[in-house]
PDB file of N, CA and C in Angstrom:
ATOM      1  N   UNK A   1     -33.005  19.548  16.941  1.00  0.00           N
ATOM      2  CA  UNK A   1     -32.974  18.410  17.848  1.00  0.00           C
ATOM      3  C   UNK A   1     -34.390  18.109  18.303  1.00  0.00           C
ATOM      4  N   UNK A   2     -34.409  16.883  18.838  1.00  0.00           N
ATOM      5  CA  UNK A   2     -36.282  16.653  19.101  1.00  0.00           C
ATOM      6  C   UNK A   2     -36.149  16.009  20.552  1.00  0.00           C
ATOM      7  N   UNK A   3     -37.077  16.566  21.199  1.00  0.00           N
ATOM      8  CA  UNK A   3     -37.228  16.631  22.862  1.00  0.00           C
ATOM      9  C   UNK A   3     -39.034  15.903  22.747  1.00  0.00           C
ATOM     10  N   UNK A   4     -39.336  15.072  23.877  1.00  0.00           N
ATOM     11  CA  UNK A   4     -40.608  15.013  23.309  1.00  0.00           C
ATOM     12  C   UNK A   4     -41.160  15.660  25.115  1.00  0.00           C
ATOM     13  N   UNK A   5     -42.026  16.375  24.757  1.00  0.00           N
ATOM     14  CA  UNK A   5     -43.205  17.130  25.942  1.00  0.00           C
ATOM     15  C   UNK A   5     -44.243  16.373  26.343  1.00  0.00           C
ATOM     16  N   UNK A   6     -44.353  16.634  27.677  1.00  0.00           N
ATOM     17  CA  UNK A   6     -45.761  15.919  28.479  1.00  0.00           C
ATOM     18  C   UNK A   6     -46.079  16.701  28.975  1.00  0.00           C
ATOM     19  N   UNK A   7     -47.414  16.827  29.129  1.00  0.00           N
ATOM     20  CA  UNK A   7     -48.792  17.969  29.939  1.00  0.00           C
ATOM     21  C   UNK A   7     -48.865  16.801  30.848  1.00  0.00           C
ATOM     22  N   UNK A   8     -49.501  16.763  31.981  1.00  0.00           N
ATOM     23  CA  UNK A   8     -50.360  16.058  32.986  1.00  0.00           C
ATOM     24  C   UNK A   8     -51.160  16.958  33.622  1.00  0.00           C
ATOM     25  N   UNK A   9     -52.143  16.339  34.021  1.00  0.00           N
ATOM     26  CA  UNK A   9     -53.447  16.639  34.767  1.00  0.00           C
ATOM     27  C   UNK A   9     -53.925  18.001  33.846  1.00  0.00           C
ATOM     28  N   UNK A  10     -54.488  18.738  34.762  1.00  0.00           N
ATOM     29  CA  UNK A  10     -55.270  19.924  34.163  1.00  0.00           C
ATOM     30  C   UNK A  10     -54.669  20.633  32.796  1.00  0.00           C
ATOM     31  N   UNK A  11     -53.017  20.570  33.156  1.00  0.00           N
ATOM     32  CA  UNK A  11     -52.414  21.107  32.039  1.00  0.00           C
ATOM     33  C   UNK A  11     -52.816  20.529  30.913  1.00  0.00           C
ATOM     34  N   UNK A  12     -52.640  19.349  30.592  1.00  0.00           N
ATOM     35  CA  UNK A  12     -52.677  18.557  29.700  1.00  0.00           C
ATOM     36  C   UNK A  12     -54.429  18.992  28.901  1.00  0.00           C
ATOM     37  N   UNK A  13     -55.219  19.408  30.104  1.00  0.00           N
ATOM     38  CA  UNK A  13     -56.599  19.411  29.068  1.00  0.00           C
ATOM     39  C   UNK A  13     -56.789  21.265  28.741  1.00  0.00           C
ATOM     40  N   UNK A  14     -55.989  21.872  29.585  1.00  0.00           N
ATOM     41  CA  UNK A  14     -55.589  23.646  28.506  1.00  0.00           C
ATOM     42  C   UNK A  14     -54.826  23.519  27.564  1.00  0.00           C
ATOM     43  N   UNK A  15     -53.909  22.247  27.312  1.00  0.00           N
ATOM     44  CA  UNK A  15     -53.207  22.737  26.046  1.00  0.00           C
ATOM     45  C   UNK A  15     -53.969  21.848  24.642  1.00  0.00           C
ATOM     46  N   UNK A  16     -54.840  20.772  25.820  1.00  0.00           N
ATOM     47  CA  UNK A  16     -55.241  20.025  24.474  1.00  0.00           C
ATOM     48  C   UNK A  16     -54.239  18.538  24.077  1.00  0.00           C
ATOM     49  N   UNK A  17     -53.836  18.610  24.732  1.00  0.00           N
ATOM     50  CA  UNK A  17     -52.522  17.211  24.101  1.00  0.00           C
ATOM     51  C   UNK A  17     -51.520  16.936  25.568  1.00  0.00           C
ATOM     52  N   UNK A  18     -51.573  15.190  25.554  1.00  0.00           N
ATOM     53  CA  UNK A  18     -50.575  14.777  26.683  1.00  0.00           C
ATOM     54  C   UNK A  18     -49.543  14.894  26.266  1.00  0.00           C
ATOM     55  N   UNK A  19     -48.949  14.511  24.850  1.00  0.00           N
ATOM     56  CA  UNK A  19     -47.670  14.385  24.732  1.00  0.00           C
ATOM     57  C   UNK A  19     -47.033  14.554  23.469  1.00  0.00           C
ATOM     58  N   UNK A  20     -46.511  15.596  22.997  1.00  0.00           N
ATOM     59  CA  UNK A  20     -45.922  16.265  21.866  1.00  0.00           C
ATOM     60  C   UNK A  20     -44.221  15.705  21.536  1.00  0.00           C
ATOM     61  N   UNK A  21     -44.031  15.545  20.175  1.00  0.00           N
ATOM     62  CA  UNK A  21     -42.683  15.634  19.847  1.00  0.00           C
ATOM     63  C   UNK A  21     -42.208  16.749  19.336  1.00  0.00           C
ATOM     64  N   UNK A  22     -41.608  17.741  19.475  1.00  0.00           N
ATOM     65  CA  UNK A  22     -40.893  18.979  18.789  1.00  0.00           C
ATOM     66  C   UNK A  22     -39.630  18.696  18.381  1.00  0.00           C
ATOM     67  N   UNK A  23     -39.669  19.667  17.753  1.00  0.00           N
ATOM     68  CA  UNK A  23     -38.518  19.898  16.758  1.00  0.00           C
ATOM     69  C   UNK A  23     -37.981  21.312  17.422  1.00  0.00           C
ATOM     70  N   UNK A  24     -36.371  21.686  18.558  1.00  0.00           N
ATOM     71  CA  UNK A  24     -36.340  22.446  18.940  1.00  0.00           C
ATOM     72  C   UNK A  24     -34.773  23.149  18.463  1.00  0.00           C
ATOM     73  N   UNK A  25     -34.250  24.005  18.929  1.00  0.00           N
ATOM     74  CA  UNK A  25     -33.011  24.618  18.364  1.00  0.00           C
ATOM     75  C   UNK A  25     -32.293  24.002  19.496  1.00  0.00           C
ATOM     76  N   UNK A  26     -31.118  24.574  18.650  1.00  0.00           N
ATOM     77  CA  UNK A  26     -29.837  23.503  19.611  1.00  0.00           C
ATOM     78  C   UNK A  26     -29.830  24.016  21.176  1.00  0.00           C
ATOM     79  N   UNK A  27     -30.070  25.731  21.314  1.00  0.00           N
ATOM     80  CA  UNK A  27     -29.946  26.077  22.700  1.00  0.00           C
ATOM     81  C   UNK A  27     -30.931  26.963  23.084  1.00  0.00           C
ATOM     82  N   UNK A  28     -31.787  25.387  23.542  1.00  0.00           N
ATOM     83  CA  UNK A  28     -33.438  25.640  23.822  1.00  0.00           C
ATOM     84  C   UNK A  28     -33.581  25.254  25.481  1.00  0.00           C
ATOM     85  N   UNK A  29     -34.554  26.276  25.982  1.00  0.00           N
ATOM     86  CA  UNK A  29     -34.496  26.089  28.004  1.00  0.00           C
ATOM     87  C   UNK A  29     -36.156  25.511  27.922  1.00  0.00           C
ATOM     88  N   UNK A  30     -36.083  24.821  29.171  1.00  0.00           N
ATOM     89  CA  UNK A  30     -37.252  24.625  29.324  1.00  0.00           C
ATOM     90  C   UNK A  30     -38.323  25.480  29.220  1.00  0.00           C
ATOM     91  N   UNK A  31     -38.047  26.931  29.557  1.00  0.00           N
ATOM     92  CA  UNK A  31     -39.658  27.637  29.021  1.00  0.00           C
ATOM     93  C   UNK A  31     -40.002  27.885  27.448  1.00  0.00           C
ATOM     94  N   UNK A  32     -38.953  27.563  26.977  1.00  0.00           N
ATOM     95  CA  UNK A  32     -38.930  28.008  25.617  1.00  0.00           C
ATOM     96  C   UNK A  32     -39.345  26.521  24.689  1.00  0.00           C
ATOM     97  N   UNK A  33     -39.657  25.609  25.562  1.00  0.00           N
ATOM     98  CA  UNK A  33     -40.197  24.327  24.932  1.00  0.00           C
ATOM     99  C   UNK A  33     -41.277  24.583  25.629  1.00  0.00           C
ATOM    100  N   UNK A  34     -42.043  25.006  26.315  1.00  0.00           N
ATOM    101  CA  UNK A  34     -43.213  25.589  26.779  1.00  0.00           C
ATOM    102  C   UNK A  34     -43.899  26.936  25.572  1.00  0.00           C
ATOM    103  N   UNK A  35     -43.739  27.778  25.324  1.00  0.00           N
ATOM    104  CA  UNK A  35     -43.584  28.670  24.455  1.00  0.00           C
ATOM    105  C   UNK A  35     -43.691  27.478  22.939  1.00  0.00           C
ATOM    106  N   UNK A  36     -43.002  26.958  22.454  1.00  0.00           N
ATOM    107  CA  UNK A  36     -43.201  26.332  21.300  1.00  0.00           C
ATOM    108  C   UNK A  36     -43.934  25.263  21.187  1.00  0.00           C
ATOM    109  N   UNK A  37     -44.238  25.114  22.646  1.00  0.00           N
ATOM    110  CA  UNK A  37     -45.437  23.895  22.283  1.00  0.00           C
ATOM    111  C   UNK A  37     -46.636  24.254  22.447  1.00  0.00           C
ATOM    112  N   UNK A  38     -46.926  25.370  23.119  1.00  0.00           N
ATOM    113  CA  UNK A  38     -48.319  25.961  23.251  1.00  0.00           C
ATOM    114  C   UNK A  38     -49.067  27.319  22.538  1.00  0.00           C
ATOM    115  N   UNK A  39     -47.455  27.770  22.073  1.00  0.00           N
ATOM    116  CA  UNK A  39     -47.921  29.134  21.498  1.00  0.00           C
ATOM    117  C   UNK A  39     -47.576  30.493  22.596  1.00  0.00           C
ATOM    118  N   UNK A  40     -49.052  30.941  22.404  1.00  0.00           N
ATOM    119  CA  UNK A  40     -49.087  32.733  23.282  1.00  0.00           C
ATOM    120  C   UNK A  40     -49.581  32.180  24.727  1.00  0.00           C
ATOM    121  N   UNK A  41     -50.112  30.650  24.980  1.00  0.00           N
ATOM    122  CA  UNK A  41     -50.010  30.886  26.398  1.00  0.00           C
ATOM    123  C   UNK A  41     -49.181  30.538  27.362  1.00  0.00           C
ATOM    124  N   UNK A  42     -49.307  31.788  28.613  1.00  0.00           N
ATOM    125  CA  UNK A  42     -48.278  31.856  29.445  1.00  0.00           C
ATOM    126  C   UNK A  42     -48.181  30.682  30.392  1.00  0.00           C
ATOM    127  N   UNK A  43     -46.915  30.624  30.770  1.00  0.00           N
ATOM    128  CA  UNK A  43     -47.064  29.193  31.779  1.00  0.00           C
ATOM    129  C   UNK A  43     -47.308  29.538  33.196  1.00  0.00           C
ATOM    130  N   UNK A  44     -48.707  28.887  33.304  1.00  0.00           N
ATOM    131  CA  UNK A  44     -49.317  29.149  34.906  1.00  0.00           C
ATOM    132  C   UNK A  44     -48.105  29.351  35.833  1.00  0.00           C
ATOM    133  N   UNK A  45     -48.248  30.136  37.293  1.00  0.00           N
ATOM    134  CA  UNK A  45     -47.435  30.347  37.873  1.00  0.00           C
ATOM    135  C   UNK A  45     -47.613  28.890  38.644  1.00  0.00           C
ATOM    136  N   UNK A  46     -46.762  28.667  39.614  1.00  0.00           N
ATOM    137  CA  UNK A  46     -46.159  27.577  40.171  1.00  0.00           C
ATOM    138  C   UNK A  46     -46.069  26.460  39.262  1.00  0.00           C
ATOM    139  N   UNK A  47     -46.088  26.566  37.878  1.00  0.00           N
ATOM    140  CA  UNK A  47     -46.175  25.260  37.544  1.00  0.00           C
ATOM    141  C   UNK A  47     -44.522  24.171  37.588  1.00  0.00           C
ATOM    142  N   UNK A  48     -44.587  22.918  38.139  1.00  0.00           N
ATOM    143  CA  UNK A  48     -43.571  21.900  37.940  1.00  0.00           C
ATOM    144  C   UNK A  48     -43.083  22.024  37.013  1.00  0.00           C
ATOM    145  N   UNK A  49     -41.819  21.955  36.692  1.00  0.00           N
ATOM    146  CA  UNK A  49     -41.048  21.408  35.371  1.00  0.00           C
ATOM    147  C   UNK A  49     -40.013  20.100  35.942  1.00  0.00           C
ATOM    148  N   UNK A  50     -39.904  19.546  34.571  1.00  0.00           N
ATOM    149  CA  UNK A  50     -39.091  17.940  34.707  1.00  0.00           C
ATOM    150  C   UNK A  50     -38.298  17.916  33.662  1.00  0.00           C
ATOM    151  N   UNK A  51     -37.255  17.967  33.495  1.00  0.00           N
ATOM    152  CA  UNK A  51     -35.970  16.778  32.467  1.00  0.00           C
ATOM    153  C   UNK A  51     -35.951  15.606  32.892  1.00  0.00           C
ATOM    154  N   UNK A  52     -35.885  15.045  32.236  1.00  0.00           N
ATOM    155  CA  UNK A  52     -35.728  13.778  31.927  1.00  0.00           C
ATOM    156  C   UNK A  52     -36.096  12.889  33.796  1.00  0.00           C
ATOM    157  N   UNK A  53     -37.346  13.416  34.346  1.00  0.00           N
ATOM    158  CA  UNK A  53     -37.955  12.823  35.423  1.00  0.00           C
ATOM    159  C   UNK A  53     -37.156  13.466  36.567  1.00  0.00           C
ATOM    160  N   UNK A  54     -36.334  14.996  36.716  1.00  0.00           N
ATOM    161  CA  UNK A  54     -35.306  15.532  37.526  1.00  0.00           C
ATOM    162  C   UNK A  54     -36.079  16.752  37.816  1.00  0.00           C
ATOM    163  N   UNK A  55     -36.539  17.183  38.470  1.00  0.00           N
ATOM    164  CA  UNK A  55     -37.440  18.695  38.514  1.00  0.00           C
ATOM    165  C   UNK A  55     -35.650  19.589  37.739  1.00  0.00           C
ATOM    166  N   UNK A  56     -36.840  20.565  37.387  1.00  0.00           N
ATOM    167  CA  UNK A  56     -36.410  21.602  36.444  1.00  0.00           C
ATOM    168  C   UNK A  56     -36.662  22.967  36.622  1.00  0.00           C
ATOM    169  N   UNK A  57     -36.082  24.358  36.017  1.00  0.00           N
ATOM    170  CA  UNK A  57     -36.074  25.442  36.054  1.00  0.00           C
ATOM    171  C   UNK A  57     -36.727  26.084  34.946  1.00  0.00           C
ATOM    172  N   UNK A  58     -37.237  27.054  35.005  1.00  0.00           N
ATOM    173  CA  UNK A  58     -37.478  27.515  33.538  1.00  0.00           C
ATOM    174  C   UNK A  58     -36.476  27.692  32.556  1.00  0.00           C
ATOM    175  N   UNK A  59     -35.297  28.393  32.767  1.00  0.00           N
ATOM    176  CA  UNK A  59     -33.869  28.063  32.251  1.00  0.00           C
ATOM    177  C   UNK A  59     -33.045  27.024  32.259  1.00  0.00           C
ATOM    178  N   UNK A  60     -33.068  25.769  32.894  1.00  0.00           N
ATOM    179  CA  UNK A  60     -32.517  24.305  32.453  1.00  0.00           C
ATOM    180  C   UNK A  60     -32.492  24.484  30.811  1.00  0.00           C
ATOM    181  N   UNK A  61     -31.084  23.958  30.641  1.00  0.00           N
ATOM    182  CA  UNK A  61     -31.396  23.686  29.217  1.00  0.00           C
ATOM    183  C   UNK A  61     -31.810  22.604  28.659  1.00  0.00           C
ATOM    184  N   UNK A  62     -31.942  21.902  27.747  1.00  0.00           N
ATOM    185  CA  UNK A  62     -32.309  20.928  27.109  1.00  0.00           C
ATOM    186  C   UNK A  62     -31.891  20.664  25.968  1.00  0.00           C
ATOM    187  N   UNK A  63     -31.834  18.938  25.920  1.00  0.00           N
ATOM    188  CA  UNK A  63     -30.698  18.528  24.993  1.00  0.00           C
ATOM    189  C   UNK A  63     -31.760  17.363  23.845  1.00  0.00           C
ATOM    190  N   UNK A  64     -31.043  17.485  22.842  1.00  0.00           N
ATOM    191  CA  UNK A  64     -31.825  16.110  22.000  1.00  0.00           C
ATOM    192  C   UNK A  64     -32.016  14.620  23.056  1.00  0.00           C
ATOM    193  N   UNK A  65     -32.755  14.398  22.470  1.00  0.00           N
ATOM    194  CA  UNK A  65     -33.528  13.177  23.198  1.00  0.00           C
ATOM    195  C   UNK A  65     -33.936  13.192  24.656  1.00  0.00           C
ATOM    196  N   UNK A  66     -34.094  14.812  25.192  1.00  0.00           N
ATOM    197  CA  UNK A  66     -34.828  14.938  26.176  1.00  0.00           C
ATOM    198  C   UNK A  66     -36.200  14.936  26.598  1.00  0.00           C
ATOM    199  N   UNK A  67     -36.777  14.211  27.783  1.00  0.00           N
ATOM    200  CA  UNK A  67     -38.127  14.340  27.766  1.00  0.00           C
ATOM    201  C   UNK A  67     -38.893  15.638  28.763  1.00  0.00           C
ATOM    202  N   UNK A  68     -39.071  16.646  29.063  1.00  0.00           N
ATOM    203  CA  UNK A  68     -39.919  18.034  29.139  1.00  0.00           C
ATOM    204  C   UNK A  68     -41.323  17.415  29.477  1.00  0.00           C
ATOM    205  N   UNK A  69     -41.178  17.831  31.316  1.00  0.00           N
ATOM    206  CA  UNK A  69     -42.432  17.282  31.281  1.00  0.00           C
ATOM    207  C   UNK A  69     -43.128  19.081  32.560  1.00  0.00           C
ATOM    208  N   UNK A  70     -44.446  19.161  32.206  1.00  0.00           N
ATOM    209  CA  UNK A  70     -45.068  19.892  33.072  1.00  0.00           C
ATOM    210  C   UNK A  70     -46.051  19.469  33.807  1.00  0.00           C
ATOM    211  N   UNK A  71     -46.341  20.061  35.246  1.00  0.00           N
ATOM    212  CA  UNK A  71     -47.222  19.555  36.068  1.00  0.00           C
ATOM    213  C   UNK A  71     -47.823  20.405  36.695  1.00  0.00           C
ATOM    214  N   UNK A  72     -49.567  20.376  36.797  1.00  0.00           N
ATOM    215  CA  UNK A  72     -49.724  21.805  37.503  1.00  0.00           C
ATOM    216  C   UNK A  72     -49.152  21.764  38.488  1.00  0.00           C
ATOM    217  N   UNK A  73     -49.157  23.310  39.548  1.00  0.00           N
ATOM    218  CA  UNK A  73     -49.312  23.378  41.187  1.00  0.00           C
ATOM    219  C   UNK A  73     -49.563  22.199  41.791  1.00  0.00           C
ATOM    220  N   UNK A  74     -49.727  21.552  43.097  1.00  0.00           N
ATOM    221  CA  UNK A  74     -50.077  20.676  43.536  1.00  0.00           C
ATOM    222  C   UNK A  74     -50.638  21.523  44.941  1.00  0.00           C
ATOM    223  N   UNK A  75     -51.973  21.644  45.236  1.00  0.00           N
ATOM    224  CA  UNK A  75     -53.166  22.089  46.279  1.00  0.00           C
ATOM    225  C   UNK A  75     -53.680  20.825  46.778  1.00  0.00           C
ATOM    226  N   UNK A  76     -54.265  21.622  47.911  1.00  0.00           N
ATOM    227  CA  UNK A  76     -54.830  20.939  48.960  1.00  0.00           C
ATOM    228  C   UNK A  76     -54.020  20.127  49.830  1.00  0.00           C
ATOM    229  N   UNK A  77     -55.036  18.479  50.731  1.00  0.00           N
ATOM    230  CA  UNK A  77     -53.771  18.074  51.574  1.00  0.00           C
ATOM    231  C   UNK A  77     -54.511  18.482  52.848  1.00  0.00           C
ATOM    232  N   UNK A  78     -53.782  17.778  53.759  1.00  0.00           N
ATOM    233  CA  UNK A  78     -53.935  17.808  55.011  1.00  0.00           C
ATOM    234  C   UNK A  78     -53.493  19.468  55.653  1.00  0.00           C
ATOM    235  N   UNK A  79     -54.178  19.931  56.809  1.00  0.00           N
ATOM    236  CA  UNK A  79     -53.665  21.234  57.637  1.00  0.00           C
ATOM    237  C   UNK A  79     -53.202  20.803  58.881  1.00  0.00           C
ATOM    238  N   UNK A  80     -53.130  19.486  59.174  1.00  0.00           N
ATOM    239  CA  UNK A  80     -52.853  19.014  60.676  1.00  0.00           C
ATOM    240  C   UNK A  80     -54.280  19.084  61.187  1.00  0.00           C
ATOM    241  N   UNK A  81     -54.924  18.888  60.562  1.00  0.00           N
ATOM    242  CA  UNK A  81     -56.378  18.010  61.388  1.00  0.00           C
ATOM    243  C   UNK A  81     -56.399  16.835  61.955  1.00  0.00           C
TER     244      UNK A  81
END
């Protein structure tokens, strides 16, 4: 089945590519479309995950014609100054 992947911001320039189409198995989770789209590296801690624009789990599954999107952490921001 084919899911297509998005990097944004920083992610997008460690993996090298905004937006990938894969080719994934029928009962594939979101880290495991992480894992096949990048290889051996690990997925930063706090990072966002998205289905189809819905935040996500590392275990969400994923279905053909889904879109898999990652986002780093989100820092900084106001402290009440």
């Amino acid at each position: 089945m084919a899911v297509t992947v998005r990097f944004f911001a920083s992610l997008r320039e460690q993996v090298g590519s905004g937006d990938l189409l894969l080719d994934v198995a029928d009962t594939t989770t979101v880290v495991q479309v992480w894992h096949q789209a990048v290889g051996d590296k690990p997925l930063p801690a706090n990072t966002l995950m998205a289905v189809n624009m819905e935040y996500a789990g590392e275990e969400t599954p994923v279905h053909d014609g889904d879109e898999v999107a990652f986002f780093p952490p989100v820092t900084g921001g106001s402290h009440g100054c």
